[in-house]
N, C-alpha and C. Protein backbone atom coordinates (compact mmCIF):
# COMPACT_ATOMS: atom_id res chain seq x y z
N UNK A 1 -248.93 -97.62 44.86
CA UNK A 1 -247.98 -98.42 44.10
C UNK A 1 -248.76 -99.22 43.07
N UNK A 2 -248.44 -98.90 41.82
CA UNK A 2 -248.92 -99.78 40.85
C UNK A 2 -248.98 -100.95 40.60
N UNK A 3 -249.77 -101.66 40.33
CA UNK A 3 -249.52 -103.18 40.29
C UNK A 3 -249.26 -103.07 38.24
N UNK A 4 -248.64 -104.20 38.13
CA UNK A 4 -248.90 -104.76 36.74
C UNK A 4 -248.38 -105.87 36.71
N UNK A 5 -248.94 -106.82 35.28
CA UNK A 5 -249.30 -107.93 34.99
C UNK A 5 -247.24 -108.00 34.39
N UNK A 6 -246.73 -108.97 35.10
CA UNK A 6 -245.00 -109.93 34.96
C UNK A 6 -245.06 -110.65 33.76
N UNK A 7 -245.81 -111.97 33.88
CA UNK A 7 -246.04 -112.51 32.93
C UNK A 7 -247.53 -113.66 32.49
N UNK A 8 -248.20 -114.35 31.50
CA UNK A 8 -248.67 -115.19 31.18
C UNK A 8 -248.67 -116.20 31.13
N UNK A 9 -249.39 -117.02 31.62
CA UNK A 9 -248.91 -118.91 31.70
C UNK A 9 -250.06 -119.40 30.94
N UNK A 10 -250.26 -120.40 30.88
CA UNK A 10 -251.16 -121.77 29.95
C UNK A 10 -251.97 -122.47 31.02
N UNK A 11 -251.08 -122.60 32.06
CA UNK A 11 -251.63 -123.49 33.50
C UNK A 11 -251.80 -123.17 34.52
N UNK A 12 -252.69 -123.86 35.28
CA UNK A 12 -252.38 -123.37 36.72
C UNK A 12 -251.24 -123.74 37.48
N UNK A 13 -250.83 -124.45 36.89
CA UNK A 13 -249.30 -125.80 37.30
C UNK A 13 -248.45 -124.41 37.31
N UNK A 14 -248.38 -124.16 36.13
CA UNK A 14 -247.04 -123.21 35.76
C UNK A 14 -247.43 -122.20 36.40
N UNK A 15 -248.39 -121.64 36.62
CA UNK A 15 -248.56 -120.13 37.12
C UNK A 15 -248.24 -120.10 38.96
N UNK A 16 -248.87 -121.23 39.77
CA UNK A 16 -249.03 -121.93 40.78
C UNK A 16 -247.16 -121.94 41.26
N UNK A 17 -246.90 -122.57 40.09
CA UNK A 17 -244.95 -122.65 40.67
C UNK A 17 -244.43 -121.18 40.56
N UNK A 18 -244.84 -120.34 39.54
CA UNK A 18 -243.62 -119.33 39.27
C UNK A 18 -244.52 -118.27 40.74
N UNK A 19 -245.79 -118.45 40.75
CA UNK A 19 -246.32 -117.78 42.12
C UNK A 19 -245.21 -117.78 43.39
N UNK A 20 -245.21 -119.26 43.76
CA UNK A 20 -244.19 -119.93 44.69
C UNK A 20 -243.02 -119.23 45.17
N UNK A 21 -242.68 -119.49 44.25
CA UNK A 21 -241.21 -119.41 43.52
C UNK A 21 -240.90 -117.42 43.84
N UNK A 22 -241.67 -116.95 43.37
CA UNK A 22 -241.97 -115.47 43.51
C UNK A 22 -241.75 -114.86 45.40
N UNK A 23 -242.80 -115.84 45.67
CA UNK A 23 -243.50 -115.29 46.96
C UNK A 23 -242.31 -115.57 48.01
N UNK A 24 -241.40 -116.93 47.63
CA UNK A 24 -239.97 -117.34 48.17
C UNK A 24 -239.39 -116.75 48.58
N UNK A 25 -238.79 -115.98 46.91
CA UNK A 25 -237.68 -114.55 46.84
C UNK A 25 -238.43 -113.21 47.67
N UNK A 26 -239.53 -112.83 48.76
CA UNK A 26 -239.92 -112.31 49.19
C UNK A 26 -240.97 -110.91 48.28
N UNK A 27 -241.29 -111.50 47.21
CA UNK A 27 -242.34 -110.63 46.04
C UNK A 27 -243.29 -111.07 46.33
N UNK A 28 -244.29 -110.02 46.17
CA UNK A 28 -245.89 -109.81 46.71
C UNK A 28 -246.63 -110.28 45.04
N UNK A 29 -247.01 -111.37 44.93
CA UNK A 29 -248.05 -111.37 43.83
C UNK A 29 -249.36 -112.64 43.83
N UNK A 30 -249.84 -112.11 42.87
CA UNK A 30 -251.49 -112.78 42.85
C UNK A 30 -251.60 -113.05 41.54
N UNK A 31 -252.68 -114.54 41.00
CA UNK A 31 -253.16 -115.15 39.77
C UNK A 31 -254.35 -114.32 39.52
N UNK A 32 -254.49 -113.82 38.53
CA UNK A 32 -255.59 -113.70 37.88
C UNK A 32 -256.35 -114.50 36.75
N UNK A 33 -257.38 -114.55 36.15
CA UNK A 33 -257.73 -115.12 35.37
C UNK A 33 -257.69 -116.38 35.15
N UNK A 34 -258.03 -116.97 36.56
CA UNK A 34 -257.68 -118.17 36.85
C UNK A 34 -258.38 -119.54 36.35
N UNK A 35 -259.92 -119.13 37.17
CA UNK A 35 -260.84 -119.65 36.47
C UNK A 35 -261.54 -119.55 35.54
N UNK A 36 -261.37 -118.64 34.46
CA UNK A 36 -261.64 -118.41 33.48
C UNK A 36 -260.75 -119.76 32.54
N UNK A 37 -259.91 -118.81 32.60
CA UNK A 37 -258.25 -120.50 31.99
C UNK A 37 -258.39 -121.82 32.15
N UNK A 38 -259.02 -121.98 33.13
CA UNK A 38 -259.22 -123.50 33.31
C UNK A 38 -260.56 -123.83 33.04
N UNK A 39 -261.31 -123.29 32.97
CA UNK A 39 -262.93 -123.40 32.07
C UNK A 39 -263.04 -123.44 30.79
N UNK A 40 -262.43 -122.37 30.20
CA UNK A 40 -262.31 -122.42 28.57
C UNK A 40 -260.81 -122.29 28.05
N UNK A 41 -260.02 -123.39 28.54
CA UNK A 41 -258.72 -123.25 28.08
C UNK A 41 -258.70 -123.50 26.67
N UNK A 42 -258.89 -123.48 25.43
CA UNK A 42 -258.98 -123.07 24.45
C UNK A 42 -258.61 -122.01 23.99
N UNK A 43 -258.99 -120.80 24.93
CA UNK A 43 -258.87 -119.02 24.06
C UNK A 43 -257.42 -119.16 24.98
N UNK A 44 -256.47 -119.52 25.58
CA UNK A 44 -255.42 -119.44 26.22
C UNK A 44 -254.55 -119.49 25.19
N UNK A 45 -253.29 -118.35 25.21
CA UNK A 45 -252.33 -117.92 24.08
C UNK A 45 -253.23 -117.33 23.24
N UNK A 46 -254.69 -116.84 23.13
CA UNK A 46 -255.07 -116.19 21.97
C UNK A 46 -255.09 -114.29 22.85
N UNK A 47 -254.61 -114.14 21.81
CA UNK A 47 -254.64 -112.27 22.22
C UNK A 47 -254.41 -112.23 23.69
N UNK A 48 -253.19 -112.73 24.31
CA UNK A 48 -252.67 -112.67 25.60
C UNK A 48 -253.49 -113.14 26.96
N UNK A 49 -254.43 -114.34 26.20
CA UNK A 49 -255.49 -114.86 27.38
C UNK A 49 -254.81 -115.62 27.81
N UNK A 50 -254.78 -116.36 29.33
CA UNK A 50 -254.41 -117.02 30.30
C UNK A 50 -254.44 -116.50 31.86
N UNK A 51 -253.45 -117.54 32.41
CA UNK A 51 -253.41 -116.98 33.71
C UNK A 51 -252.69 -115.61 34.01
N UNK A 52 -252.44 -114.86 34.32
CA UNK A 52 -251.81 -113.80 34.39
C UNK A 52 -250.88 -113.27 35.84
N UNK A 53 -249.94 -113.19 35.81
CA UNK A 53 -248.69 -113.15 37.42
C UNK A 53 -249.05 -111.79 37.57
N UNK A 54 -249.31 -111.29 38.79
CA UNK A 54 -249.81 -109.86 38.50
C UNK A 54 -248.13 -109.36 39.55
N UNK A 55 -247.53 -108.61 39.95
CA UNK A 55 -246.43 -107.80 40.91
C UNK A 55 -246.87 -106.47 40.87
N UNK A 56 -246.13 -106.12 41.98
CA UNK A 56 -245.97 -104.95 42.33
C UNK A 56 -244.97 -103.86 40.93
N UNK A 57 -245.25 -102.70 40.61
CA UNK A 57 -244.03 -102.67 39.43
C UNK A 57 -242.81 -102.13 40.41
N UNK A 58 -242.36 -101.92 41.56
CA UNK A 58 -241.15 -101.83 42.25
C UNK A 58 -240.75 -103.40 42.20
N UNK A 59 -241.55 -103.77 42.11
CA UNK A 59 -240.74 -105.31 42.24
C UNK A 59 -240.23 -105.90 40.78
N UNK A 60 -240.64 -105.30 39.81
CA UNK A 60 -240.23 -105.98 38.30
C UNK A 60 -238.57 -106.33 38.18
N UNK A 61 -237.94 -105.51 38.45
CA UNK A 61 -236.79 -106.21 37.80
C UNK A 61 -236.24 -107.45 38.62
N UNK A 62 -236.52 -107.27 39.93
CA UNK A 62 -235.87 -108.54 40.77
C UNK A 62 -236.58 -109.58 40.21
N UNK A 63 -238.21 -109.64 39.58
CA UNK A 63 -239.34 -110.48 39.34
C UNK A 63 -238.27 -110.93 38.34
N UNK A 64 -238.27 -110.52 37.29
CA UNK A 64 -237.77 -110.21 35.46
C UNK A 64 -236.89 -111.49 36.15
N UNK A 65 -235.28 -111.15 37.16
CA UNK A 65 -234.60 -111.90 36.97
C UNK A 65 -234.75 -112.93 37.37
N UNK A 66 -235.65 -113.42 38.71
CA UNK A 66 -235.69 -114.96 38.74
C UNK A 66 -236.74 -115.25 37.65
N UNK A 67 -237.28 -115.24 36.59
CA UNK A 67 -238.12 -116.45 35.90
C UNK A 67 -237.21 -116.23 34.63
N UNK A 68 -236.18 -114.71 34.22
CA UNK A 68 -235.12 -115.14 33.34
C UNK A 68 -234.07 -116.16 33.54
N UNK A 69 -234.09 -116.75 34.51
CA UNK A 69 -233.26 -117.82 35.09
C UNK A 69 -233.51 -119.49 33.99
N UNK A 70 -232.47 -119.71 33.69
CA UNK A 70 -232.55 -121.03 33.09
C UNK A 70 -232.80 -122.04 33.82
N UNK A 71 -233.95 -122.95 33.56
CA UNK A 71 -234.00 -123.96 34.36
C UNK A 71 -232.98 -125.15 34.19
N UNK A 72 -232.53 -126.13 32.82
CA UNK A 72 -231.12 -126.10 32.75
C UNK A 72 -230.57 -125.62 31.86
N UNK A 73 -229.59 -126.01 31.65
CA UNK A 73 -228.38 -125.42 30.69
C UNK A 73 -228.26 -125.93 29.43
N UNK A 74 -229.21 -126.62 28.98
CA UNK A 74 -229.04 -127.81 28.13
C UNK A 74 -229.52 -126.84 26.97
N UNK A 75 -228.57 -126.64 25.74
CA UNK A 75 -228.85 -126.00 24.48
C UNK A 75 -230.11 -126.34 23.75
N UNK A 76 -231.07 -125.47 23.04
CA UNK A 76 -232.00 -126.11 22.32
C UNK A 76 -231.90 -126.56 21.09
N UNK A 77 -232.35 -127.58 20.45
CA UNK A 77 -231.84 -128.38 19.37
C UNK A 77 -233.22 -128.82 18.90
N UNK A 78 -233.01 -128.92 17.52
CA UNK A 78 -234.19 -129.84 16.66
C UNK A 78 -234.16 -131.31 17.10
N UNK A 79 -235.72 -131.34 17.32
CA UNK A 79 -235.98 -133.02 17.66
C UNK A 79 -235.09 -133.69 16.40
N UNK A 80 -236.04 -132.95 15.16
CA UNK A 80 -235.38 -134.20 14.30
C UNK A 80 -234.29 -133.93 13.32
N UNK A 81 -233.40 -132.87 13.55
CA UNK A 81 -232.34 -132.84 12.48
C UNK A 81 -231.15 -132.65 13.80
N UNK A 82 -231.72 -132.09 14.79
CA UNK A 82 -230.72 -131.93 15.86
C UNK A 82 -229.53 -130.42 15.42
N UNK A 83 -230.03 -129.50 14.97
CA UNK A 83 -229.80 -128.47 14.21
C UNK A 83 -230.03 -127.19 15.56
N UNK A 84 -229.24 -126.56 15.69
CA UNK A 84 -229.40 -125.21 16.92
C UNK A 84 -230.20 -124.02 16.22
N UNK A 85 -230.50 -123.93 14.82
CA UNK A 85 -231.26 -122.68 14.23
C UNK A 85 -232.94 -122.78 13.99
N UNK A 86 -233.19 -122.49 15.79
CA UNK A 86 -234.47 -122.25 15.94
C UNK A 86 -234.83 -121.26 16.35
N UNK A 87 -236.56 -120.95 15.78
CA UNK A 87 -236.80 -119.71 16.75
C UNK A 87 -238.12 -120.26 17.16
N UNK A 88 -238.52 -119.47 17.82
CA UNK A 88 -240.01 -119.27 18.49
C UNK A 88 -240.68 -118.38 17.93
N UNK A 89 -242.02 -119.47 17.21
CA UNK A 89 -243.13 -117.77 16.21
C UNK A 89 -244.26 -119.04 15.76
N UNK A 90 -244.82 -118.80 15.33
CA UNK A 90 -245.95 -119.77 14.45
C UNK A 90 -245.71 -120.67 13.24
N UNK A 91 -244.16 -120.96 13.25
CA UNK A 91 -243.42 -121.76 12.21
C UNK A 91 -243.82 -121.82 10.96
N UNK A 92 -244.15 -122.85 10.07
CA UNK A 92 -244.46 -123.01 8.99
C UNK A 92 -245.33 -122.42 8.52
N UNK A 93 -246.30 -122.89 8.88
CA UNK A 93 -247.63 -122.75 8.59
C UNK A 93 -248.60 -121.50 9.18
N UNK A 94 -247.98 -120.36 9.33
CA UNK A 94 -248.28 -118.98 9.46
C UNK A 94 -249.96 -119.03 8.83
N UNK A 95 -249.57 -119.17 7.50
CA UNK A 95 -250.78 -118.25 6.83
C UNK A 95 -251.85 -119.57 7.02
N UNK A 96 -251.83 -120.59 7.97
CA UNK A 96 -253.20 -121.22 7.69
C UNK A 96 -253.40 -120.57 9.55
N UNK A 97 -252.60 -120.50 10.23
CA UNK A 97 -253.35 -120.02 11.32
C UNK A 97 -253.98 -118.47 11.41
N UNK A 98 -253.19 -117.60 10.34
CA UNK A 98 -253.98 -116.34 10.42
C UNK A 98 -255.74 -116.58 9.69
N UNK A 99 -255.46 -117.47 9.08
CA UNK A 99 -256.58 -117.94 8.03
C UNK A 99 -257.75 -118.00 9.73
N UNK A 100 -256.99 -119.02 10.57
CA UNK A 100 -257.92 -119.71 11.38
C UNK A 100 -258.50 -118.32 12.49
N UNK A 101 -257.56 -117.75 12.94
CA UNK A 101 -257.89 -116.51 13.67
C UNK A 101 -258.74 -115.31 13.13
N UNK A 102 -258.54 -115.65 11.39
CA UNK A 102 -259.92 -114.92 10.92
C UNK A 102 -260.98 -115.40 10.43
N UNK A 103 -261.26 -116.78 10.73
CA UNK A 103 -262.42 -117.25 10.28
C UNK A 103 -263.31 -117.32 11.81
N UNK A 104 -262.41 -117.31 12.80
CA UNK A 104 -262.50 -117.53 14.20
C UNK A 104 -263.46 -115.88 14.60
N UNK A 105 -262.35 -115.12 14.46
CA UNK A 105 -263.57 -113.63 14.48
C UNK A 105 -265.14 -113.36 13.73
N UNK A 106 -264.75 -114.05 12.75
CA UNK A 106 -266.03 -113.91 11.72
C UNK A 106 -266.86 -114.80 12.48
N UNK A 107 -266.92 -115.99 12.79
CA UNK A 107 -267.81 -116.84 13.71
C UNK A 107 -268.28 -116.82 14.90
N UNK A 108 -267.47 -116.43 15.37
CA UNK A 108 -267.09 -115.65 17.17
C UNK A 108 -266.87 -117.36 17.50
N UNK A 109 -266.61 -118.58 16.78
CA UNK A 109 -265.86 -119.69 17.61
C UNK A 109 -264.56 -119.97 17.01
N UNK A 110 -263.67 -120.33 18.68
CA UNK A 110 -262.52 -120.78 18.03
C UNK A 110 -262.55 -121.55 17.15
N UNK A 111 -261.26 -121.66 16.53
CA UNK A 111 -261.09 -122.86 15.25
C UNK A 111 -260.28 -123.93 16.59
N UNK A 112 -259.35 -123.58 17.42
CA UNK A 112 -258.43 -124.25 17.31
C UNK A 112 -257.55 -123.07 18.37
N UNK A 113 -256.51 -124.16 19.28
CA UNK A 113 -256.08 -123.25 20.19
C UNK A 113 -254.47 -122.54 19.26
N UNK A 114 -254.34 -121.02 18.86
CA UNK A 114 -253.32 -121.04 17.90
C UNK A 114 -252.40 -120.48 18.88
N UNK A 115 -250.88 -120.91 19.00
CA UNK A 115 -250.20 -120.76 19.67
C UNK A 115 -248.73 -120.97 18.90
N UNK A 116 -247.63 -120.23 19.61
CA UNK A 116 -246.26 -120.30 19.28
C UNK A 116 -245.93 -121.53 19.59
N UNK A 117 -244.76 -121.94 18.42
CA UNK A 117 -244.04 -123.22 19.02
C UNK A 117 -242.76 -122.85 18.60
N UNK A 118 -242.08 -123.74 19.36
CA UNK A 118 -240.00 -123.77 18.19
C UNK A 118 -240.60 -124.02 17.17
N UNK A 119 -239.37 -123.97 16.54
CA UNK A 119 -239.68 -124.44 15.05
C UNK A 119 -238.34 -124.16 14.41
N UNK A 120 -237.33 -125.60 13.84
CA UNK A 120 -236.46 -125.20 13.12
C UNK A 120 -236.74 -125.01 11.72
N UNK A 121 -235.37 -123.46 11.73
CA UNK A 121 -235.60 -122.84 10.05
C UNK A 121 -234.74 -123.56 8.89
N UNK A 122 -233.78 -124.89 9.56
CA UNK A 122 -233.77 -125.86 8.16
C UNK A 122 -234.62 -126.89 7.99
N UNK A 123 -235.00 -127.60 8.77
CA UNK A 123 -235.77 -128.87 8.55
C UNK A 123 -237.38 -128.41 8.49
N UNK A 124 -237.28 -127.14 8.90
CA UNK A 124 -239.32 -126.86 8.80
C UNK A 124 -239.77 -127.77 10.29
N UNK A 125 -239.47 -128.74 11.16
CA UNK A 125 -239.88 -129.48 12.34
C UNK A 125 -240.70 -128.34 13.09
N UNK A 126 -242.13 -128.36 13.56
CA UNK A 126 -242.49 -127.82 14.38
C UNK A 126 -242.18 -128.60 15.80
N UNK A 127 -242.15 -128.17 17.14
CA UNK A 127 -241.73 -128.96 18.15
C UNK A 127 -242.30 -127.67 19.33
């Protein structure tokens, strides 16, 4: 039975709960890349580095649906215009982080940890 990687976290916090949370609903899984993540959390969100949820793949879709689960119900909104037309991507300022991810290869050091945020598409607010 194949194993593969569910999903990616930032923390051990977050990876630690959705583990839990997993092992609850009666799913077999394990952290990888654990201590790596917490040593040089910096390269985390770069080219899919972090902790990693590893499952069984018979187990994916039951996995899929508890962490598709809303934690609440509460609509997402701009901090500061309070506006519902957001998405999730590298917002504004795209072309200075590709800038940073290629000055970052050319050096072999990070610039900077580059990562997705919301970001509403009237007010420009990263959040």
């Amino acid at each position: 039975m194949p194993i593969i990687r569910l999903t990616t976290c930032d923390s051990v916090i977050e990876a630690t709960f959705l583990k839990n949370n997993l092992e609850n609903e009666g799913i077999e899984c394990f952290l990888t890349n654990e201590i790596f993540s917490t040593l040089v959390p910096v390269y985390n969100g770069m080219m899919n580095a972090g902790i990693q949820v590893m499952i069984n793949e018979e187990d994916l879709q039951k996995a899929s649906k508890l962490i598709e689960q809303p934690y609440d119900e509460k609509p997402l909104v701009c901090t500061n215009c309070n506006s519902s037309n957001i998405k999730f991507g590298f917002g504004n300022r795209k072309r200075w982080k590709i800038l940073g991810v290629i000055l970052s290869l050319l050096v072999t050091i990070p610039f900077g940890n580059i990562k997705r945020h919301y970001f509403c598409k009237d007010c420009k607010t990263e959040f």
